[in-house]
Protein backbone atom coordinates (compact mmCIF):
# COMPACT_ATOMS: atom_id res chain seq x y z
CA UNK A 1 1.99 33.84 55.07
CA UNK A 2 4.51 31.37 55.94
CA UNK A 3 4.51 30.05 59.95
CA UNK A 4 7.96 31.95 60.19
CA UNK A 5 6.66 34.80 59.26
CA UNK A 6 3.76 34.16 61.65
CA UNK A 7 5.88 33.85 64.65
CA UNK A 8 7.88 36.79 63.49
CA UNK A 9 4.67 38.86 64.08
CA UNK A 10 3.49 36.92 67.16
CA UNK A 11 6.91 38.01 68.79
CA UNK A 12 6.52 41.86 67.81
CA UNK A 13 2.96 41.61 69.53
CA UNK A 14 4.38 39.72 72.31
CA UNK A 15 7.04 42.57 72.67
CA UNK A 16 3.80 45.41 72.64
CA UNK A 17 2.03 43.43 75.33
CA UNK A 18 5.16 43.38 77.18
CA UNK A 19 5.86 47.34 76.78
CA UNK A 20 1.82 47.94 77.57
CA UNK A 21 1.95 45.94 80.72
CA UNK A 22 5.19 47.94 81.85
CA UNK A 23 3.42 50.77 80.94
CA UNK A 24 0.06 50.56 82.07
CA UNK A 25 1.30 48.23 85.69
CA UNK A 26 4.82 49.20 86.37
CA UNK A 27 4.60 48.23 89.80
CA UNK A 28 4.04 44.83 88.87
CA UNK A 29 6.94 44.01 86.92
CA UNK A 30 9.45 45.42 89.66
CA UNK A 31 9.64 41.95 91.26
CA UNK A 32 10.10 40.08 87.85
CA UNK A 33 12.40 42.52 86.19
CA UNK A 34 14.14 42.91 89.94
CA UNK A 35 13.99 46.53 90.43
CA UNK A 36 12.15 48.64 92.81
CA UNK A 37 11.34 51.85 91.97
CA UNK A 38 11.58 54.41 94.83
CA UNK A 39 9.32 57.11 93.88
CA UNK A 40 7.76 58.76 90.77
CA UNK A 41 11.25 59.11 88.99
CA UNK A 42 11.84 55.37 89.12
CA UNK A 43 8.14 54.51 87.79
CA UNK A 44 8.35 56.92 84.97
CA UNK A 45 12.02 54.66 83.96
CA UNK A 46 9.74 51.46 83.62
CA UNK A 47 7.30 52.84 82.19
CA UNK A 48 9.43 55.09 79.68
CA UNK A 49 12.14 51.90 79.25
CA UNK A 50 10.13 48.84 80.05
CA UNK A 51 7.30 50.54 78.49
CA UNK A 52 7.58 52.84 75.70
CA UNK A 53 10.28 51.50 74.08
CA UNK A 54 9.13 47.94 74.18
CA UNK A 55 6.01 48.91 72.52
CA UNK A 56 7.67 51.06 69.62
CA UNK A 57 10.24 47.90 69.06
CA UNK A 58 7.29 45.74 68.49
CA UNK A 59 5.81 48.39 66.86
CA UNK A 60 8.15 48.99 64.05
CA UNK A 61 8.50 45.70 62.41
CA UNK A 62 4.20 45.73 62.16
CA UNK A 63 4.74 49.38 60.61
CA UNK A 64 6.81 49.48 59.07
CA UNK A 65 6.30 45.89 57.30
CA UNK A 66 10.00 45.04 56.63
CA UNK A 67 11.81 42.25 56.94
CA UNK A 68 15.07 44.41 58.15
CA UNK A 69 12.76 45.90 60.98
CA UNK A 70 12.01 42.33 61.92
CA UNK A 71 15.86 41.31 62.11
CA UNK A 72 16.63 45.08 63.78
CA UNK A 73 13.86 43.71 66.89
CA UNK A 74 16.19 40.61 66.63
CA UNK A 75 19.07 42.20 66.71
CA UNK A 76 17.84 44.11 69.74
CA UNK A 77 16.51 40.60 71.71
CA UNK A 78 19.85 39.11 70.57
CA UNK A 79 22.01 41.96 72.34
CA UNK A 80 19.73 42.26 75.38
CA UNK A 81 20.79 38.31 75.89
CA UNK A 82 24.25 38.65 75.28
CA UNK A 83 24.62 41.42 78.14
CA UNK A 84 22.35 39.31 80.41
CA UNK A 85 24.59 36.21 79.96
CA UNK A 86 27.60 38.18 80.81
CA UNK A 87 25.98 40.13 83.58
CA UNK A 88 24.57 36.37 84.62
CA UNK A 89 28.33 35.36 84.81
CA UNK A 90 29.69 38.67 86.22
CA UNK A 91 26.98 39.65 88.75
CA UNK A 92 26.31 35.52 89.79
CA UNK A 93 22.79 36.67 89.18
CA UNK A 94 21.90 32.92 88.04
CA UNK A 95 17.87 33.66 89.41
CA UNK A 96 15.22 31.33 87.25
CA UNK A 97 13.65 34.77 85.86
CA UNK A 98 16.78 35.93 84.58
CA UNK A 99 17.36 32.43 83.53
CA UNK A 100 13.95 32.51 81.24
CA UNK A 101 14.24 36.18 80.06
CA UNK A 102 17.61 35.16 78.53
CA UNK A 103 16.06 32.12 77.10
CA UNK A 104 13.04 33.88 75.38
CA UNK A 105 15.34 37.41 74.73
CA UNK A 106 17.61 34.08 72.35
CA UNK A 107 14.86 32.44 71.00
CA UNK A 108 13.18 36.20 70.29
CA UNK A 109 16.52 37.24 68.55
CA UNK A 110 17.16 34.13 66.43
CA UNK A 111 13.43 33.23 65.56
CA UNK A 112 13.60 37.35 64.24
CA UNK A 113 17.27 37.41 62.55
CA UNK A 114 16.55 34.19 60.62
């Protein structure tokens, strides 16, 4: 197994953990990700969004043992990023956390796509 390859996989568990923890604490990520959920309807959206679908993109690649799976999870980091950067610009939301999600949402996509 080559060390691309490596961090390929290291990235799809990185984007589980990320999906479990949204899942399993979404009350901790509202300050991070910057929303507050008001009641049950806005916990089940992290934990359905933040949560369930971050764990089934990480999933897939590890499934489904494909390189095209890999570069589809980069794909996804890659768009995330290019909507933050224009909502950075747009919104003037230049905060440090949105600052390092868009760095590690480009590194993600890239590291994946290559």
């Amino acid at each position: 197994m080559d060390l691309l390859l490596i961090l390929k996989w290291i990235i799809a568990i990185a984007t589980i953990l990320t999906g479990v923890f949204a899942l399993v604490r979404p009350k901790a990520v509202q300050g991070f990700i910057g929303l507050q959920a008001q009641d049950g309807r806005g916990i089940s959206e992290i934990r359905s969004i933040f949560g369930g679908l971050f764990i089934v993109l990480g999933f897939a690649p590890l499934i489904l043992n494909s390189p095209v799976a890999f570069k589809m999870l980069g794909l996804a980091y890659i768009g995330i990023a290019a909507v933050r950067a224009v909502s950075i610009v747009m919104d003037r939301s230049m905060e440090k956390s949105n600052l390092i999600s868009l760095a590690v949402e480009v590194v993600f996509g890239v590291l994946l796509v290559i």
